[in-house]
C-alpha atoms as a PDB file:
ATOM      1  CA  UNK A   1       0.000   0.000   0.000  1.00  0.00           C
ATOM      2  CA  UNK A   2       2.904   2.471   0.965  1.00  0.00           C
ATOM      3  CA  UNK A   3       4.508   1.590  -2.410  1.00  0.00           C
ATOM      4  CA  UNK A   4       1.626   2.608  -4.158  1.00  0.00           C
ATOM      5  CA  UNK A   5       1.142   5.623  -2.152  1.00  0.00           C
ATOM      6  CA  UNK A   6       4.849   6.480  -3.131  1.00  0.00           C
ATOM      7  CA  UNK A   7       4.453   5.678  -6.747  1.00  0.00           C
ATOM      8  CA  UNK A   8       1.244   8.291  -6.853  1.00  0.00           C
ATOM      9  CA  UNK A   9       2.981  10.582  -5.242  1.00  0.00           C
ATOM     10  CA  UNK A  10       6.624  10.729  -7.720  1.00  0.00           C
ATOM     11  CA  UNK A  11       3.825  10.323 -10.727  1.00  0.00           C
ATOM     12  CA  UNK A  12       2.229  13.476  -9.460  1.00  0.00           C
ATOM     13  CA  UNK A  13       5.343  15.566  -8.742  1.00  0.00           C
ATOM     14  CA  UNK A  14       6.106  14.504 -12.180  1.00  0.00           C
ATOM     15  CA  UNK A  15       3.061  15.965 -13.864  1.00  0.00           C
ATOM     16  CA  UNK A  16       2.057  18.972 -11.193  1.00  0.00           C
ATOM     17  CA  UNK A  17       5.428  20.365 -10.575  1.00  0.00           C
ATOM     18  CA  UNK A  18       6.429  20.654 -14.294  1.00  0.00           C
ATOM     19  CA  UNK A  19       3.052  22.174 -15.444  1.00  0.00           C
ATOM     20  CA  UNK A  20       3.197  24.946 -12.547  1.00  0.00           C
ATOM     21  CA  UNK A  21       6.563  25.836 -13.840  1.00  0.00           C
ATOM     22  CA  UNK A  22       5.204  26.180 -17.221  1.00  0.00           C
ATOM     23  CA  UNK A  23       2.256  28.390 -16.117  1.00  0.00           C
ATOM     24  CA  UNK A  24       4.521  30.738 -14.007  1.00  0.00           C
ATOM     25  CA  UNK A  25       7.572  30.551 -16.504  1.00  0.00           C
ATOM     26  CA  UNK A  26       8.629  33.561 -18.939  1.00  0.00           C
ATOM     27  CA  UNK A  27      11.332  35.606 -19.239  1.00  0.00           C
ATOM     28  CA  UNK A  28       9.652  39.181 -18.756  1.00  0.00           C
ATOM     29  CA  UNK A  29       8.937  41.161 -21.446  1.00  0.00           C
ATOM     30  CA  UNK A  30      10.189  44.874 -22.150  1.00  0.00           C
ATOM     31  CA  UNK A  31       8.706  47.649 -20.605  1.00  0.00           C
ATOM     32  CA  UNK A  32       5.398  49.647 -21.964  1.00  0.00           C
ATOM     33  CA  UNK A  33       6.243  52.728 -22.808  1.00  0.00           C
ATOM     34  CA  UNK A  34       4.006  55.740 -21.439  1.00  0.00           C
ATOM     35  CA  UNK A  35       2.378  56.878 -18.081  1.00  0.00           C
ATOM     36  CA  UNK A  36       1.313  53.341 -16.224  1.00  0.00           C
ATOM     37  CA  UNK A  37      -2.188  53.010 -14.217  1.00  0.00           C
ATOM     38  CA  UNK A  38      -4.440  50.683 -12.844  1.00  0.00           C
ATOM     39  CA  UNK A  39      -8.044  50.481 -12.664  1.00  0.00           C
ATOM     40  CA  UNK A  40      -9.438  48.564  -9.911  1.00  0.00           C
ATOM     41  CA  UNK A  41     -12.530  46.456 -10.815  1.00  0.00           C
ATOM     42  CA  UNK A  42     -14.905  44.589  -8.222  1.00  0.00           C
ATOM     43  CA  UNK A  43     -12.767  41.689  -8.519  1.00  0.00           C
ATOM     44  CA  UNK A  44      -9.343  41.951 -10.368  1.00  0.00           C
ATOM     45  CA  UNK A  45      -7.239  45.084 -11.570  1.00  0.00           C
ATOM     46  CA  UNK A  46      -6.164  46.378 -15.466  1.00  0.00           C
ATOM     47  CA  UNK A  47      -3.199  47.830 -15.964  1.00  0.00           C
ATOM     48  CA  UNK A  48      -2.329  50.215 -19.038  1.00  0.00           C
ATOM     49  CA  UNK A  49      -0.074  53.046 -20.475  1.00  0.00           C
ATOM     50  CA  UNK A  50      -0.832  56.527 -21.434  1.00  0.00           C
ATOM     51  CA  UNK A  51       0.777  57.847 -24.724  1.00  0.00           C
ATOM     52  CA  UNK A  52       0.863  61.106 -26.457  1.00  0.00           C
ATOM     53  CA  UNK A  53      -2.553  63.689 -26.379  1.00  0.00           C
ATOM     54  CA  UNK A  54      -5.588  63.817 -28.809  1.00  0.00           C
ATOM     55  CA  UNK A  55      -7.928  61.274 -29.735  1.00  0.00           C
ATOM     56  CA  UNK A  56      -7.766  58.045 -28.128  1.00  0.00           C
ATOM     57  CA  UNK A  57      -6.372  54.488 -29.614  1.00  0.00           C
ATOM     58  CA  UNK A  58      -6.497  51.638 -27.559  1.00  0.00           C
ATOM     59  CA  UNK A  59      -4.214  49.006 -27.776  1.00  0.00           C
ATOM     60  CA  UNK A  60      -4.688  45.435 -27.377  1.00  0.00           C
ATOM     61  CA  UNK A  61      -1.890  42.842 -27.729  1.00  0.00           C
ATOM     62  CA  UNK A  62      -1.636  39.004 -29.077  1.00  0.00           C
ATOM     63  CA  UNK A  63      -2.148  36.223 -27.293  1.00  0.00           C
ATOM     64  CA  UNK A  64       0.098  35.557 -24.209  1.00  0.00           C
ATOM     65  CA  UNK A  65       1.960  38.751 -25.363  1.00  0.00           C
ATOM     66  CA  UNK A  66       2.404  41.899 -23.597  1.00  0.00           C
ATOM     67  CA  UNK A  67       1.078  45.384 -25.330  1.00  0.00           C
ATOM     68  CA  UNK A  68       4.446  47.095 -25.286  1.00  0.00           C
ATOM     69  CA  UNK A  69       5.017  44.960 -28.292  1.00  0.00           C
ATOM     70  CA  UNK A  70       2.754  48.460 -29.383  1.00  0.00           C
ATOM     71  CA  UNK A  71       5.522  50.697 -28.384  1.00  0.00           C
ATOM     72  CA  UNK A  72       7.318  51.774 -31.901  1.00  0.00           C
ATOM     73  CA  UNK A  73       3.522  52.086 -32.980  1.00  0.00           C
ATOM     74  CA  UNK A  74       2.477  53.936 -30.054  1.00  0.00           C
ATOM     75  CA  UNK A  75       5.498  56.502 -30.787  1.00  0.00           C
ATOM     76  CA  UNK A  76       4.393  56.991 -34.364  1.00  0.00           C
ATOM     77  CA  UNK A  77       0.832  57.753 -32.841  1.00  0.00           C
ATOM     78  CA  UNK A  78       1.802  60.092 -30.669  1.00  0.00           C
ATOM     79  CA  UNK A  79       3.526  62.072 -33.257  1.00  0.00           C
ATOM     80  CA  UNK A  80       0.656  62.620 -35.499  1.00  0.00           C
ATOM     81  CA  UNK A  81      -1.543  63.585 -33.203  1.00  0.00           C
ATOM     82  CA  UNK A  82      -3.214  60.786 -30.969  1.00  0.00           C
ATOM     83  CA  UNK A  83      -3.239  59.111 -27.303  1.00  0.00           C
ATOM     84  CA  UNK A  84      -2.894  55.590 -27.071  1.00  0.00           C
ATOM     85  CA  UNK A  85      -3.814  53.502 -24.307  1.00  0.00           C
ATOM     86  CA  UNK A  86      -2.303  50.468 -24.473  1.00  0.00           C
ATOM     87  CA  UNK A  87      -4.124  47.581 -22.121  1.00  0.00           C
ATOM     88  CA  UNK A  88      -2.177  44.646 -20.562  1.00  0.00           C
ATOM     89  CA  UNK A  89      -4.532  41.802 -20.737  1.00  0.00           C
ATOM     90  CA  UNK A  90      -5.381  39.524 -18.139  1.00  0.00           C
ATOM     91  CA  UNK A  91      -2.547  37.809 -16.170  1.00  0.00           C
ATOM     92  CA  UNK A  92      -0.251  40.312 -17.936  1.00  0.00           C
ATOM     93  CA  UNK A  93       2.074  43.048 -16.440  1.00  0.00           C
ATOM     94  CA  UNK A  94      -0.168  43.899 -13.361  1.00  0.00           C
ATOM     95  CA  UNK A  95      -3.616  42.994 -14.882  1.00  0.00           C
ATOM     96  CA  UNK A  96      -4.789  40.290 -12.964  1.00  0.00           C
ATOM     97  CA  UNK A  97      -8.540  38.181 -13.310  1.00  0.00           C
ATOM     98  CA  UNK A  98      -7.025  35.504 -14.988  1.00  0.00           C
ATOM     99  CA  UNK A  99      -6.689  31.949 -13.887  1.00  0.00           C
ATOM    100  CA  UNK A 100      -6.072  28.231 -15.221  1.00  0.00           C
ATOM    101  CA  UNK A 101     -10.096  27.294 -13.981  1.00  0.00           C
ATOM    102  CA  UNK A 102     -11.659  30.685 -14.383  1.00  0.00           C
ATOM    103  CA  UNK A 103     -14.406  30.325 -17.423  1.00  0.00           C
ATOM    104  CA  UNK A 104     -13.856  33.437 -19.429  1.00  0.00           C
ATOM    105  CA  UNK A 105     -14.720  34.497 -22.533  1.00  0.00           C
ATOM    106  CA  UNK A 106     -13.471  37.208 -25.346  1.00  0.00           C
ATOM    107  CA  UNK A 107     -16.381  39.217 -23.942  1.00  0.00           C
ATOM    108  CA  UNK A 108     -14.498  39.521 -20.184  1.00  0.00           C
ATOM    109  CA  UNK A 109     -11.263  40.866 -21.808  1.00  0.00           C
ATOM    110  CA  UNK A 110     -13.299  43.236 -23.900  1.00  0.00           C
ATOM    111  CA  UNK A 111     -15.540  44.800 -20.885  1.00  0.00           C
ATOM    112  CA  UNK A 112     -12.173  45.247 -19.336  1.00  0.00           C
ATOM    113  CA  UNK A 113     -11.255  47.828 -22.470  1.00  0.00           C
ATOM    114  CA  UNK A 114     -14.418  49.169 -22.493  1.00  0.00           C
ATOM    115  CA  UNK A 115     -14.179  50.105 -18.209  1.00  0.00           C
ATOM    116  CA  UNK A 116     -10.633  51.271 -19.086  1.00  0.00           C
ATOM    117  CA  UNK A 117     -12.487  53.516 -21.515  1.00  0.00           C
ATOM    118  CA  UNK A 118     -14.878  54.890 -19.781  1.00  0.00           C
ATOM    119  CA  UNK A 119     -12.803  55.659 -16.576  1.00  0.00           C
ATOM    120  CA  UNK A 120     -10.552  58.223 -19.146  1.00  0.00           C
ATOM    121  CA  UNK A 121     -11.296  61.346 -17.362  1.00  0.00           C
ATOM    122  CA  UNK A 122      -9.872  63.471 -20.448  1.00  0.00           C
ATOM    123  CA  UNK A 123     -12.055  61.231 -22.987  1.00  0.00           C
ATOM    124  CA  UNK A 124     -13.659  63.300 -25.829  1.00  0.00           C
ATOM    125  CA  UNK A 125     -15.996  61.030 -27.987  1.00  0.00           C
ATOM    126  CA  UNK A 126     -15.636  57.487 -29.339  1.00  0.00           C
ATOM    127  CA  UNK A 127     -11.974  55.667 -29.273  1.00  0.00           C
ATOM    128  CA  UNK A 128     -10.283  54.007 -32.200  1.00  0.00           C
ATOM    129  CA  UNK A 129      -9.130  50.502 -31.604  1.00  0.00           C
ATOM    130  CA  UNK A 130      -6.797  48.701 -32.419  1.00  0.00           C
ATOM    131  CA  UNK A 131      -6.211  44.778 -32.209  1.00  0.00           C
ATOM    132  CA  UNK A 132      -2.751  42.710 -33.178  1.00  0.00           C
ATOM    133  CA  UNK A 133      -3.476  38.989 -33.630  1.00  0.00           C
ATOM    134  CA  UNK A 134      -5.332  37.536 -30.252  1.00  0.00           C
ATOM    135  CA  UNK A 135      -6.175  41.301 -29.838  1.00  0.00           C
ATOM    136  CA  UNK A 136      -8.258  41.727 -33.095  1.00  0.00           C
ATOM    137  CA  UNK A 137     -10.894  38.736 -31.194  1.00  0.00           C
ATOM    138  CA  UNK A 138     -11.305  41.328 -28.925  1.00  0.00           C
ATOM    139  CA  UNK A 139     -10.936  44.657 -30.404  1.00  0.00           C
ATOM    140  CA  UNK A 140     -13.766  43.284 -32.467  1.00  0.00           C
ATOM    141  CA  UNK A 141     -15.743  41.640 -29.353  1.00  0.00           C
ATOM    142  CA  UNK A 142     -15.091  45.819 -27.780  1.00  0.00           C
ATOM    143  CA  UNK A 143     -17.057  47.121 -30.909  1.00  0.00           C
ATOM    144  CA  UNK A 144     -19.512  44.737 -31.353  1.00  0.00           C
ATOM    145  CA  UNK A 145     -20.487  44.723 -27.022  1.00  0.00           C
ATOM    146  CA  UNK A 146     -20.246  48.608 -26.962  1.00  0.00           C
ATOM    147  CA  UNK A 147     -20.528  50.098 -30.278  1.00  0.00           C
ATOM    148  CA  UNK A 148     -21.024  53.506 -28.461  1.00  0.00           C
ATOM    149  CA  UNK A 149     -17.481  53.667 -27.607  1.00  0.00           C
ATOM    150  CA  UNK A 150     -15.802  52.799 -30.624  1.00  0.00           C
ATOM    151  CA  UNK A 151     -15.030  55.132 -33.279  1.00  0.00           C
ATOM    152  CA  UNK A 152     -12.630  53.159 -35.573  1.00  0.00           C
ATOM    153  CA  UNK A 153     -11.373  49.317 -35.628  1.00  0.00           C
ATOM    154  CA  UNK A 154      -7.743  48.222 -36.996  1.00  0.00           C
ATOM    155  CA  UNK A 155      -7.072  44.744 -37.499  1.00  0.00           C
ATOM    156  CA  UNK A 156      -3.287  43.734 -37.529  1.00  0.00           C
ATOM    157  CA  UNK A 157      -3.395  40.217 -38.205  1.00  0.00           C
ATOM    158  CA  UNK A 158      -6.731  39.149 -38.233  1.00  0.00           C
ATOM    159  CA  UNK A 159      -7.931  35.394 -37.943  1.00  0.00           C
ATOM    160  CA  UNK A 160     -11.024  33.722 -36.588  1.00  0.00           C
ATOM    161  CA  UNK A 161     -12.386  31.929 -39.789  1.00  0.00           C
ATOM    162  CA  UNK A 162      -9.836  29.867 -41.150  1.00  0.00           C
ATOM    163  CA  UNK A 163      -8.951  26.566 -38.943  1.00  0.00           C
ATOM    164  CA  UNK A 164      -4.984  27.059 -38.028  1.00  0.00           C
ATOM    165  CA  UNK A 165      -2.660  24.302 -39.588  1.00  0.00           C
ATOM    166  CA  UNK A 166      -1.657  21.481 -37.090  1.00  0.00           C
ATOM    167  CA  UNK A 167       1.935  22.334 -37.403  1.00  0.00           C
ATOM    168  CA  UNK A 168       1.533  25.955 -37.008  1.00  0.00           C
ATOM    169  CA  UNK A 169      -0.345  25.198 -33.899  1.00  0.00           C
ATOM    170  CA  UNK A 170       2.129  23.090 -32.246  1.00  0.00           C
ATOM    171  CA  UNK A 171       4.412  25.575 -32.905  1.00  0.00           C
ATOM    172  CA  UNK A 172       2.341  28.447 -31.227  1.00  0.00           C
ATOM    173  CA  UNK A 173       2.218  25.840 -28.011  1.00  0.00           C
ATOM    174  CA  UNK A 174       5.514  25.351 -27.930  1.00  0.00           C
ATOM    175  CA  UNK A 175       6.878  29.244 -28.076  1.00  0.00           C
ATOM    176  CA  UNK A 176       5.153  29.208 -24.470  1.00  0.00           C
ATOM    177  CA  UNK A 177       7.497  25.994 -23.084  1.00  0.00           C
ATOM    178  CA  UNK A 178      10.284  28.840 -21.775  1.00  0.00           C
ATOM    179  CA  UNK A 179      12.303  25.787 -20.249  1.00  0.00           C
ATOM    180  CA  UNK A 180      13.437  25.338 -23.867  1.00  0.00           C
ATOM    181  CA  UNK A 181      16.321  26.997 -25.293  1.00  0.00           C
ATOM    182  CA  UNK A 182      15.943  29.972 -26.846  1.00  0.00           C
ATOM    183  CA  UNK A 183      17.606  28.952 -30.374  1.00  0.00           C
ATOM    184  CA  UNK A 184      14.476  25.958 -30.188  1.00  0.00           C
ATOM    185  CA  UNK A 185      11.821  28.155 -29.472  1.00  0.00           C
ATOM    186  CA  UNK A 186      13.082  30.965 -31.745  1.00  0.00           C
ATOM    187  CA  UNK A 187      12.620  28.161 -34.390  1.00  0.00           C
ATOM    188  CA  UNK A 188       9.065  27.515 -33.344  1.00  0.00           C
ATOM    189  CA  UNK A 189       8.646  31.212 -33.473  1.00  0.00           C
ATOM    190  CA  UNK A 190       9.807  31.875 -36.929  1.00  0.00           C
ATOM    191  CA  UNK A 191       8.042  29.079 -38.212  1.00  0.00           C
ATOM    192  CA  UNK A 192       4.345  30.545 -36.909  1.00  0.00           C
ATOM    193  CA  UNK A 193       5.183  34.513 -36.538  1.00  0.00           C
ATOM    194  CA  UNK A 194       7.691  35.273 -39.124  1.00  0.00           C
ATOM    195  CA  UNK A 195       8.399  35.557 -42.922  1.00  0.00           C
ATOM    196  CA  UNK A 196      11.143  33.861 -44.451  1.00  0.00           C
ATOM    197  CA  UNK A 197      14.288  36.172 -43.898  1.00  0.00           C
ATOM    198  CA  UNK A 198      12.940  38.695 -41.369  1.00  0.00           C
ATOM    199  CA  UNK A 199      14.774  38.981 -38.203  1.00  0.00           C
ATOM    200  CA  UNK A 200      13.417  37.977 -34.593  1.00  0.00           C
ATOM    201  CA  UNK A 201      14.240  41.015 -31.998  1.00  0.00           C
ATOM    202  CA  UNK A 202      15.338  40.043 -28.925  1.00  0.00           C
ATOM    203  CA  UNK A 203      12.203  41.240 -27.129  1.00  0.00           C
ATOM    204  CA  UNK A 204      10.533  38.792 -29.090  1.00  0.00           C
ATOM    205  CA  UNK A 205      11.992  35.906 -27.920  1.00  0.00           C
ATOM    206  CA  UNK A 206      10.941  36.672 -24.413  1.00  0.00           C
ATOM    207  CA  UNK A 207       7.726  37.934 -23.149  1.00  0.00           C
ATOM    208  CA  UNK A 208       5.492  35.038 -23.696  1.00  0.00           C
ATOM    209  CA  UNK A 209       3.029  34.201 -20.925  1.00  0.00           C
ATOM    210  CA  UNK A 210       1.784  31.183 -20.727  1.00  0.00           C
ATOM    211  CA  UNK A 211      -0.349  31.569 -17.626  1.00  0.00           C
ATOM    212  CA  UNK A 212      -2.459  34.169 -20.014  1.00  0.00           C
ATOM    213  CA  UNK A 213      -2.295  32.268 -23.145  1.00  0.00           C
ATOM    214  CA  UNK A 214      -3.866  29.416 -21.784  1.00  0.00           C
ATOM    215  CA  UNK A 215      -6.937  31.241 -20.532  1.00  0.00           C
ATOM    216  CA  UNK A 216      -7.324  33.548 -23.340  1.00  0.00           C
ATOM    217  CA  UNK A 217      -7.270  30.432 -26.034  1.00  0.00           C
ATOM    218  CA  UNK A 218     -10.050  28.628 -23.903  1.00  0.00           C
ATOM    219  CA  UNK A 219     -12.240  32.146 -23.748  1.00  0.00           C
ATOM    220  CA  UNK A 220     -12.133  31.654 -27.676  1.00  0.00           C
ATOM    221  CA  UNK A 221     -13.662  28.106 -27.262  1.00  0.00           C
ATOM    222  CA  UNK A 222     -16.199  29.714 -25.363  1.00  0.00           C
ATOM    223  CA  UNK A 223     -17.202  32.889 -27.432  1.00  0.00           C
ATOM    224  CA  UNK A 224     -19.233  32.121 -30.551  1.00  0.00           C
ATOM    225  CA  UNK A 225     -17.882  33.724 -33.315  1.00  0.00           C
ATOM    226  CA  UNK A 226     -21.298  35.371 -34.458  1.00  0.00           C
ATOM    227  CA  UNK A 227     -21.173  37.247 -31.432  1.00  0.00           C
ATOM    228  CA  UNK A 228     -17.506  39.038 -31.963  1.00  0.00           C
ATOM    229  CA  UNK A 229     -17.099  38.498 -36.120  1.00  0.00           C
ATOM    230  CA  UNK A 230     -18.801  41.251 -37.610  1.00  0.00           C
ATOM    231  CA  UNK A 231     -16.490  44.144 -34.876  1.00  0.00           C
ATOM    232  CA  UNK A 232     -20.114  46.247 -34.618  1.00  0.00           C
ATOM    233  CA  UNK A 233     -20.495  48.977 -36.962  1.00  0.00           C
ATOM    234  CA  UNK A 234     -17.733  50.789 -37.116  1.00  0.00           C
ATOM    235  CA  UNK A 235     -15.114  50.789 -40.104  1.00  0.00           C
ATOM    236  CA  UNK A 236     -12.593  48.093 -40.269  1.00  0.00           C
ATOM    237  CA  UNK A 237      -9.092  48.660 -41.301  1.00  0.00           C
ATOM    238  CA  UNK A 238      -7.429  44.961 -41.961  1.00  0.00           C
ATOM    239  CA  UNK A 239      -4.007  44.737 -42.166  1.00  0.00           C
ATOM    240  CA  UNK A 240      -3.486  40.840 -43.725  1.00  0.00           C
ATOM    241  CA  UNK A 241      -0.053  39.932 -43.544  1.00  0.00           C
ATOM    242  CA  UNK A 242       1.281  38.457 -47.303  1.00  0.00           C
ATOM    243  CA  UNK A 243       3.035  35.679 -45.256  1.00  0.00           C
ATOM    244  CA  UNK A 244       0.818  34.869 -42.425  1.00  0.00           C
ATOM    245  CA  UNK A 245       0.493  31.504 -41.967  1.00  0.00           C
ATOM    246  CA  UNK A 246      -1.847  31.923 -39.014  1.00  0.00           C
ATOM    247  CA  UNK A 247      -4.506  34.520 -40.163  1.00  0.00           C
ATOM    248  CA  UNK A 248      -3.967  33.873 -43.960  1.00  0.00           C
ATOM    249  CA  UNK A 249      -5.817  35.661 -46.616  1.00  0.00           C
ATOM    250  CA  UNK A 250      -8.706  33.474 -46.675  1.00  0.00           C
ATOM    251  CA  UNK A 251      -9.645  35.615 -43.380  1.00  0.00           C
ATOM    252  CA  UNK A 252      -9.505  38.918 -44.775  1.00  0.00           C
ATOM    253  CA  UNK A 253     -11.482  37.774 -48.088  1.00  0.00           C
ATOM    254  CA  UNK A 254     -14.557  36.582 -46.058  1.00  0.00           C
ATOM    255  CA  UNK A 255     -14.388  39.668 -43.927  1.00  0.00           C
ATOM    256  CA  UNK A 256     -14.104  41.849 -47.060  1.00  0.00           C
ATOM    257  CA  UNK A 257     -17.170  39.854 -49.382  1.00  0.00           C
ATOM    258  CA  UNK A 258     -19.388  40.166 -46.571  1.00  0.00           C
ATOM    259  CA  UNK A 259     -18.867  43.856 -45.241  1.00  0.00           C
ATOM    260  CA  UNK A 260     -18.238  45.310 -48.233  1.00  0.00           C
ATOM    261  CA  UNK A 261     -16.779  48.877 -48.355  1.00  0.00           C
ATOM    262  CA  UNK A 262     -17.157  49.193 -44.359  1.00  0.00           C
ATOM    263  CA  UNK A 263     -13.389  47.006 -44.301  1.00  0.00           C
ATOM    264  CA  UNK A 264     -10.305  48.394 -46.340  1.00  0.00           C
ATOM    265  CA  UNK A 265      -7.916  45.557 -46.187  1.00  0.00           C
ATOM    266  CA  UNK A 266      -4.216  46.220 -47.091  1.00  0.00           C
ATOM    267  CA  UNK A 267      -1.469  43.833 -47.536  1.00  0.00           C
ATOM    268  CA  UNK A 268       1.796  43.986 -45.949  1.00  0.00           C
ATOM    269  CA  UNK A 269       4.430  42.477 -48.387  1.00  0.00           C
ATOM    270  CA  UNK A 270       7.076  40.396 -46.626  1.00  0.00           C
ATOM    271  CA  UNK A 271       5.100  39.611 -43.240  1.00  0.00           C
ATOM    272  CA  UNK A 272       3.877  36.469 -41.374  1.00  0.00           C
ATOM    273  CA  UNK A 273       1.722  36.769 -38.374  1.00  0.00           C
ATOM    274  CA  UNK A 274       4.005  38.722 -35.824  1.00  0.00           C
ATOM    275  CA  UNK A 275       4.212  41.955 -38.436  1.00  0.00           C
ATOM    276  CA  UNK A 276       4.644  44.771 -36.234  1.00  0.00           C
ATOM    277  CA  UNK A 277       8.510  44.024 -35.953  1.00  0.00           C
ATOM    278  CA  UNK A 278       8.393  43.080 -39.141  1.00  0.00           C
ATOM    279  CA  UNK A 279       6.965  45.456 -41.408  1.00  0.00           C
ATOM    280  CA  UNK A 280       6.533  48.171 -38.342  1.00  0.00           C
ATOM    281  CA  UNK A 281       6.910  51.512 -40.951  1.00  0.00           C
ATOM    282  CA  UNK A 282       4.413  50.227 -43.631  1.00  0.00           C
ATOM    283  CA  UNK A 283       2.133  49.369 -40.846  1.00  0.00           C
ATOM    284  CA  UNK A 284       2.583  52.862 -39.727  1.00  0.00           C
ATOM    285  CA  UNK A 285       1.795  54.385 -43.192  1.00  0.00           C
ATOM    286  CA  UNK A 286      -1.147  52.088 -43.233  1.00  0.00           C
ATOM    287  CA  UNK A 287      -2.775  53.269 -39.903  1.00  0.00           C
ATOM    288  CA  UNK A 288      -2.505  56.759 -39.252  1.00  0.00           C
ATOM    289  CA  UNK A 289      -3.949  57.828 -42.705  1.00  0.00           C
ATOM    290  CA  UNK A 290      -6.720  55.743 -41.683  1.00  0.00           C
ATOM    291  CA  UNK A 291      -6.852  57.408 -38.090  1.00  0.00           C
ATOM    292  CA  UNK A 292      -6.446  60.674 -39.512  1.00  0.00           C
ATOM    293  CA  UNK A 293      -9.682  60.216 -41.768  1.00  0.00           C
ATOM    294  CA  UNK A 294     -11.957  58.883 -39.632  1.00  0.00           C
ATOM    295  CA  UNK A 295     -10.626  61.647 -37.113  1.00  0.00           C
ATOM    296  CA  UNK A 296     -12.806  64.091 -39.855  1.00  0.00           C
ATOM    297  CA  UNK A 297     -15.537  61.943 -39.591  1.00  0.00           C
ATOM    298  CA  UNK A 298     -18.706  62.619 -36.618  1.00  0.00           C
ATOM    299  CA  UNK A 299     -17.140  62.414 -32.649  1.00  0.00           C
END
């Protein structure tokens, strides 16, 4: 009986202790740039940066990533004329609410932006929004909850239809095992984020949470897809990577055939799935135009 007791017990230390490590692993990522707060919510916090002045853009990151993978974009932004608020997700950088058992959905991580929103003191009108990868799930979920909030939606990388490949998907699972060495997961991370020949930066190799990824993937599971698909009313700027082996083309084609001239998609030549530190100044040229119009347009 004690040998079995003993045999449990090594089998369990061999599957608990490795899968807490995984959850609380990561090398941290960089620091957000811009002025940090916290909102305090009945039952967790959000944490986010202040950029810049004028009209607001709010920021929302990929999955298990952190948003000061915003902060060349959030420069640019700033310089023509906006504010962006940049929102740490769920188990990210001091926004807490997330757990391996907790049932959310998309709509949870989106009525945090929305309360981050609406507690801007120095808010004039709608926001624009913008979502990179995970974040376009719920920068759309944001405008199609609270379409009185949202001015403007940009898309960076925008899945959601198309089923992922297996092998891409393994690959996106095992960026998150940070035990690994760095010139293995790099390889994982080319192969899903990157185009051939573009160069991983360093703050890319780090920074991936798995104790938010795993929560954020199952609030996908959870959230129908009629219910976040259509991002509201408000136009769409889409953003389709030429390489993007994640959110390919297919994506932006179905979006584009059934909302007509309400989404302007442009492709970035030379980009997989990560494309903000890949194609960062054509992104730029992309977005603020866009911004800048729909600036003209009603508050």
């Amino acid at each position: 009986m004690k040998t079995g007791w003993k045999a449990a017990s090594i089998l369990c230390a061999l599957v608990v202790l490795p899968a807490l490590y995984v959850w609380n692993s990561g090398r941290q990522a960089r620091p957000a740039i811009g002025e940090g707060r916290t909102l305090a919510l009945a039952d967790h916090e959000v944490r986010y940066y202040l950029h810049g002045r004028g009209e607001t853009v709010v920021l929302l990151a990929s999955l298990g990533r952190s948003a000061s993978d915003f902060n060349e974009l959030a420069v640019t932004l700033a310089g023509a004329g906006f504010r962006t608020v940049a929102v740490e997700l769920r188990g990210i950088g001091g926004s807490t609410g997330s757990g391996m058992f907790k049932k959310l959905t998309q709509h949870d991580y989106a009525s945090d932006a929305a309360a981050v929103i609406r507690g801007l003191e120095d808010r004039s009108g709608r926001v624009h929004v913008i979502g990179h990868a995970y974040g376009n799930r719920i920068a759309r979920t944001l405008a199609a909850d609270s379409p009185e909030l949202v001015k403007s939606v940009t898309l960076i990388a925008a899945g959601g239809y198309v089923p992922i490949p297996g092998d891409i998907r393994k690959a996106m699972y095992l960026i998150f095992f940070n035990f690994l060495p760095d010139r293995v997961r790099e390889r994982y991370i080319r192969e899903a984020f990157f185009a051939p020949g573009n160069a991983i930066p360093e703050h890319w190799v780090r920074g991936w949470y798995f104790r938010a990824s795993w929560p954020q993937s199952r609030a996908t599971l959870r959230t129908p897809r009629e219910q976040w698909w259509g991002g509201g009313t408000a136009p769409i700027l889409l953003l389709q990577g030429e390489n993007d082996r994640i959110a390919p083309r297919e994506n932006a084609d179905i979006m584009k055939k059934e909302f007509g001239d309400r989404v302007t998609v442009v492709t970035i030549p030379r980009a997989g799935h990560a494309m903000l530190p890949e194609q960062g100044g054509l992104i730029e040229r992309a977005i603020v135009p866009f911004l800048k119009k729909q600036r003209r347009g009603p508050a």
